[in-house]
Protein backbone atom coordinates (compact mmCIF):
# COMPACT_ATOMS: atom_id res chain seq x y z
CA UNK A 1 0.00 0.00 0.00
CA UNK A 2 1.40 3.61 -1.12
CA UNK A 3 1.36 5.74 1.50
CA UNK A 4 -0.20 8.78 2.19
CA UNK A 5 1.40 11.89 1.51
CA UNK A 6 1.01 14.83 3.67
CA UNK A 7 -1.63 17.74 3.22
CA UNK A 8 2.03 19.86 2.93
CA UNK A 9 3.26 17.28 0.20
CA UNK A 10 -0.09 17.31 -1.84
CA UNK A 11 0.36 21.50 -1.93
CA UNK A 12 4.00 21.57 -2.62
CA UNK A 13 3.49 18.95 -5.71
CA UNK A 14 0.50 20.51 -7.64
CA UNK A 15 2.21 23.89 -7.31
CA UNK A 16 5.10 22.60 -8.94
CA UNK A 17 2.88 21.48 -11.37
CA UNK A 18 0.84 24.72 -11.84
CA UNK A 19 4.60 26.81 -11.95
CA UNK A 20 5.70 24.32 -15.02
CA UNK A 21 2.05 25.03 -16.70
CA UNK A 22 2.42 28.76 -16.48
CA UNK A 23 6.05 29.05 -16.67
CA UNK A 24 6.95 31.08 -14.04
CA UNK A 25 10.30 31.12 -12.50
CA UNK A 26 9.03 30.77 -8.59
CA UNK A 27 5.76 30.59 -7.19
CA UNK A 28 3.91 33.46 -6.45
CA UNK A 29 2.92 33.79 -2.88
CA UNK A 30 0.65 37.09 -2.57
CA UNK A 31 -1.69 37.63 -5.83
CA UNK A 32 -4.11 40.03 -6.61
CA UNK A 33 -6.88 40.26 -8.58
CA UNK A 34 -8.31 42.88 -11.22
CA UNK A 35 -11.06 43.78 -10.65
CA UNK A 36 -8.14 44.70 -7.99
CA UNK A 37 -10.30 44.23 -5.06
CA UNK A 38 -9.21 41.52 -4.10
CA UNK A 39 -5.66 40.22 -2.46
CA UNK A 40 -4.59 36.64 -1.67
CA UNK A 41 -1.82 34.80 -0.02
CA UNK A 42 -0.91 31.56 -0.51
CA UNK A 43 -4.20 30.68 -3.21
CA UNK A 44 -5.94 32.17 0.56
CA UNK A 45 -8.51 35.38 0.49
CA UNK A 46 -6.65 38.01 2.84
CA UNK A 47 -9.59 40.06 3.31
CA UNK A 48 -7.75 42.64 5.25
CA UNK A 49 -6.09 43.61 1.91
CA UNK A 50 -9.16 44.36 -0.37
CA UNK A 51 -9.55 47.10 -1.79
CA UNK A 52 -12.32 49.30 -3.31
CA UNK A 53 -11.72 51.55 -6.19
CA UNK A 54 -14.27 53.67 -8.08
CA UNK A 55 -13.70 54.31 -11.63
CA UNK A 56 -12.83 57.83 -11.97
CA UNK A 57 -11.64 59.09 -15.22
CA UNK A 58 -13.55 56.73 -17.83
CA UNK A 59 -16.65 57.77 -19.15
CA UNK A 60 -18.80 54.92 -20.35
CA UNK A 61 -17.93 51.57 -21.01
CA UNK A 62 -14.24 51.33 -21.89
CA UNK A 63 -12.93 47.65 -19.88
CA UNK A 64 -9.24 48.51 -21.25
CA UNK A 65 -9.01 52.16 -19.55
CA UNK A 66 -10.91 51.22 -16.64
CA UNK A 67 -8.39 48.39 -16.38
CA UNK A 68 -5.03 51.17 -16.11
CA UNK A 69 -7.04 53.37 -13.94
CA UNK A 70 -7.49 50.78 -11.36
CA UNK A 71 -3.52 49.09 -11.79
CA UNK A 72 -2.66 53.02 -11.88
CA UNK A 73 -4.35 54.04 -8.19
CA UNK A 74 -3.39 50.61 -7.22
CA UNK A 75 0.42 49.92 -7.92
CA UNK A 76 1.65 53.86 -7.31
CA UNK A 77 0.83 53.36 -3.99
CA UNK A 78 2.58 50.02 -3.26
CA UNK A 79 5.82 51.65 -5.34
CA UNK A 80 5.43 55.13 -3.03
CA UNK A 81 8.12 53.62 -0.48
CA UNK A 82 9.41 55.74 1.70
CA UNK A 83 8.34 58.68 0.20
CA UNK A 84 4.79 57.58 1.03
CA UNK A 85 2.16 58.30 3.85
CA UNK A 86 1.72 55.44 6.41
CA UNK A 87 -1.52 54.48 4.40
CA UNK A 88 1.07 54.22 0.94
CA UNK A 89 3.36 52.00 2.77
CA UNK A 90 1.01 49.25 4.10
CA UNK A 91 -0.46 48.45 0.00
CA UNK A 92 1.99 46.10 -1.00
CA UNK A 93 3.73 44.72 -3.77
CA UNK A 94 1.73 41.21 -5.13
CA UNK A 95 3.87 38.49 -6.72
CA UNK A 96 1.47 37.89 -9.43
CA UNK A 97 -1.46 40.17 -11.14
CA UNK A 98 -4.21 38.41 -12.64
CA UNK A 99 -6.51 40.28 -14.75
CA UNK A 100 -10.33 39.47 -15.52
CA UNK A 101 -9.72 39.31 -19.67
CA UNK A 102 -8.27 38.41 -22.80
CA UNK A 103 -5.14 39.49 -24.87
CA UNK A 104 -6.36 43.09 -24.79
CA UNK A 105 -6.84 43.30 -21.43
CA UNK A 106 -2.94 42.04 -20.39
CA UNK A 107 -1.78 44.20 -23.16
CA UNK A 108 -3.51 47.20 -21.29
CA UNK A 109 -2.36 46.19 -18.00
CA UNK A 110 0.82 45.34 -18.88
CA UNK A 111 1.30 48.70 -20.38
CA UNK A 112 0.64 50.61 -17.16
CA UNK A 113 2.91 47.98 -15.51
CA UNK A 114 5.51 49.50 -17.52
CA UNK A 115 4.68 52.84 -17.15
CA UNK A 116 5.07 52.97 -13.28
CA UNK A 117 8.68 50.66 -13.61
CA UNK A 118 6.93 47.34 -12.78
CA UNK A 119 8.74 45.21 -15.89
CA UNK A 120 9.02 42.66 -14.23
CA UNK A 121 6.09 42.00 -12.10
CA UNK A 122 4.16 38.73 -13.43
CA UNK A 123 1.07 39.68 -15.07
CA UNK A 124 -1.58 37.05 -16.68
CA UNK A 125 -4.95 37.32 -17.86
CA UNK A 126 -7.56 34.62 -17.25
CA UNK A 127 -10.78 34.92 -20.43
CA UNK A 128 -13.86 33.25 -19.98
CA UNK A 129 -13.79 31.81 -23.33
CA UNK A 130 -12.39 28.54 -22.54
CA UNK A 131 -10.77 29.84 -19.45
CA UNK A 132 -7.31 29.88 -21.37
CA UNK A 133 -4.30 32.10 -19.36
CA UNK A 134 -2.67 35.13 -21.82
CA UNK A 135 0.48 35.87 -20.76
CA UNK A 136 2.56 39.25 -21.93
CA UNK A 137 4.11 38.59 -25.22
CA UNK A 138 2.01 35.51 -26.13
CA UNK A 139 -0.98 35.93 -29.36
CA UNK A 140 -2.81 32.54 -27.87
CA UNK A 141 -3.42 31.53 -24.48
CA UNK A 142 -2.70 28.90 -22.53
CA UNK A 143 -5.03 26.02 -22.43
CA UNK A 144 -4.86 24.23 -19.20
CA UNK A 145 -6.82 20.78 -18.51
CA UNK A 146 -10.54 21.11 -17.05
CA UNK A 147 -8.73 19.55 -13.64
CA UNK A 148 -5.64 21.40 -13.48
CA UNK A 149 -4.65 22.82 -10.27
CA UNK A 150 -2.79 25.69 -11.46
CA UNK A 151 -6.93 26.53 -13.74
CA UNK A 152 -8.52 26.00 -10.37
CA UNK A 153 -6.62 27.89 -8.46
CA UNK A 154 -6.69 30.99 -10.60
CA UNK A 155 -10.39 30.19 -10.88
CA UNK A 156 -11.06 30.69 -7.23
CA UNK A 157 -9.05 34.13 -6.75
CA UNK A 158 -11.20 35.52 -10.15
CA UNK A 159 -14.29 34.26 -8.85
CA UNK A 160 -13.97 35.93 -5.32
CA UNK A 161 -13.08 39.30 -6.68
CA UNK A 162 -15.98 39.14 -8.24
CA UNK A 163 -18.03 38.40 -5.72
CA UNK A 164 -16.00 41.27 -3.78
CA UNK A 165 -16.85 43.45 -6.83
CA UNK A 166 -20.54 42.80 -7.36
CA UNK A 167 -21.35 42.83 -3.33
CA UNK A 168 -19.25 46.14 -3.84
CA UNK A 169 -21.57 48.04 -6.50
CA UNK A 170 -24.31 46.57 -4.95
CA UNK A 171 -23.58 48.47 -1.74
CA UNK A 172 -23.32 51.65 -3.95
CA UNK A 173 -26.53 51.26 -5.51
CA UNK A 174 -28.05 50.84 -2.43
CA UNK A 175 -26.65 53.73 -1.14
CA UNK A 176 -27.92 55.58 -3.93
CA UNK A 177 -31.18 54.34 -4.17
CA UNK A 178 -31.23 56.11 -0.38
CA UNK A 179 -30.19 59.11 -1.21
CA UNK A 180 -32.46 59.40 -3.68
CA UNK A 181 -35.13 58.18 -1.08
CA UNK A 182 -34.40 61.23 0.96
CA UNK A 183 -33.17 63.67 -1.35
CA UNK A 184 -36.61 65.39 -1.62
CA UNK A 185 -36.83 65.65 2.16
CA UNK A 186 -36.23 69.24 3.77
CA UNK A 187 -34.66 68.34 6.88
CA UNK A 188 -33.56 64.54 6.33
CA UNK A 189 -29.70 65.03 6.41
CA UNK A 190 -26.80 62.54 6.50
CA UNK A 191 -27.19 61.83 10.38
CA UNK A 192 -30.83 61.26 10.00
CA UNK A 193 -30.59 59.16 6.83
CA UNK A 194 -28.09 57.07 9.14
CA UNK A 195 -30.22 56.75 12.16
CA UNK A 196 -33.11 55.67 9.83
CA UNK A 197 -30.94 52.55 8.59
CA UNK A 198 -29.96 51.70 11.68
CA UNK A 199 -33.19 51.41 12.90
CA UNK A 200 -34.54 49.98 10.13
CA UNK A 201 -32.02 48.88 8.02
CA UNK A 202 -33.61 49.60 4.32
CA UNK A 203 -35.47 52.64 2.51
CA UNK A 204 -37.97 49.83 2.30
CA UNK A 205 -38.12 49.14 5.57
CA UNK A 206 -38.85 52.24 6.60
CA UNK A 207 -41.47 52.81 3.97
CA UNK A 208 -43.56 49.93 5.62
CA UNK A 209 -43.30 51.30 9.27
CA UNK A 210 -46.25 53.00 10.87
CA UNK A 211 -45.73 57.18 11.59
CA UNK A 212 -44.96 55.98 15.42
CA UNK A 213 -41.98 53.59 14.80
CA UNK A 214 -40.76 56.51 12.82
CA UNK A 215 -40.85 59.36 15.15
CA UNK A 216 -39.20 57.05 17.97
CA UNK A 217 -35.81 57.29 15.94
CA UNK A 218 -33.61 59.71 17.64
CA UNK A 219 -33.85 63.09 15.84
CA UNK A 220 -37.33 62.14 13.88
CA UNK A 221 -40.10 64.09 14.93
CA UNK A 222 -43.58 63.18 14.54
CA UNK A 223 -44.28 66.14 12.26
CA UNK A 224 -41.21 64.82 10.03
CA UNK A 225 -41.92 61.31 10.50
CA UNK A 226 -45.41 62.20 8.80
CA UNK A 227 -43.14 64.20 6.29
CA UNK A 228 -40.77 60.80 5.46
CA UNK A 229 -44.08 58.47 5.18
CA UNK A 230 -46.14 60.29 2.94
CA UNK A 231 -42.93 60.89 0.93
CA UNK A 232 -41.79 57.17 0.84
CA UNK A 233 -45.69 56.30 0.12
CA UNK A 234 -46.11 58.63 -3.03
């Protein structure tokens, strides 16, 4: 009988497979993840080093410059060094960047790469068609097995981003669909908006309580508790 090899065995041989597959010199040990929300270390969600970035300088629907904007804001802070804040210093350098896309989306990252000095970092680009891996410099992609290790592994850290990214934007449409609630509200300011949620922890919420529950919140009086209900109800 063969014997069992160790949970630490297991990890150390399917990385060495996954390094041969990709062709990278070492194995990366802290990734992240474009939409680059998301960090990981060791194929492990670090939570503590997600980040949320809102797209400032695209208009419309343009995945390429959306892509450098967020690699730009991302990677000149982990590159500020010493010359940084505290905040600068504590985004670090990944080992690996792995962007949601195709051949136009490495060539786009790997162009602001360059631009900030990062030559060297190891970039790769994981496309839904057929899940294959672009690399810089290569026209096709690399087409790992269905059951690869290396495939599953980058599988995992795209899929959490986006679930990082779509909890994200839905936390900003809710947001919005608040402010819009309230925006037609003379007296219903930031501090009252928040004292609503807490209390009731949705627009809709709050558009389902009677005038009493209302006017209990701290700040609410009954005259603009009337003022919120009949607004909410129209």
């Amino acid at each position: 009988m063969r014997p069992r090899r160790s949970p630490a065995n297991r990890r150390a041989g399917w990385r060495t497979r996954a390094r041969r597959s990709l062709r990278w010199r070492s194995w990366p040990k802290r990734w992240a993840c474009r939409p680059l929300r998301s960090g990981s270390e060791d194929g492990k969600p670090r939570s503590g080093e997600y980040r949320r970035f809102r797209i400032r300088s695209v208009t419309g629907s343009n995945d390429f410059a959306s892509h450098q904007e967020v690699l730009r804001r991302r990677f000149r802070r982990a590159t500020a060094g010493e010359e940084g804040n505290e905040e600068e210093r504590r985004w670090k350098l990944p080992d690996l960047v792995i962007v949601d896309g195709g051949k136009g989306q490495v060539s786009a990252a790997q162009e602001m790469l360059d631009e900030l000095g990062l030559h060297d970092l190891p970039l790769a680009g994981l496309a839904k068609e057929r899940e294959g891996l672009f690399l810089p410099g290569r026209t096709d992609p690399i087409l790992l097995p269905p059951t690869s290790s290396a495939l599953y592994l980058v599988q995992r850290i795209r899929d959490e981003a986006h679930r990082f990214a779509i909890a994200y934007h839905r936390d900003l449409r809710s947001r919005a669909s608040v402010r819009s609630a309230f925006d037609d509200l003379a007296g219903i300011g930031p501090k009252r908006r928040q004292a609503l949620l807490r209390v009731f922890g949705s627009v809709k919420r709050v558009r389902e309580a009677p005038v009493e529950q209302i006017a209990a919140v701290p700040g609410i009086s009954r005259a603009l508790a009337e003022r919120i209900k009949a607004t909410l109800e129209a």
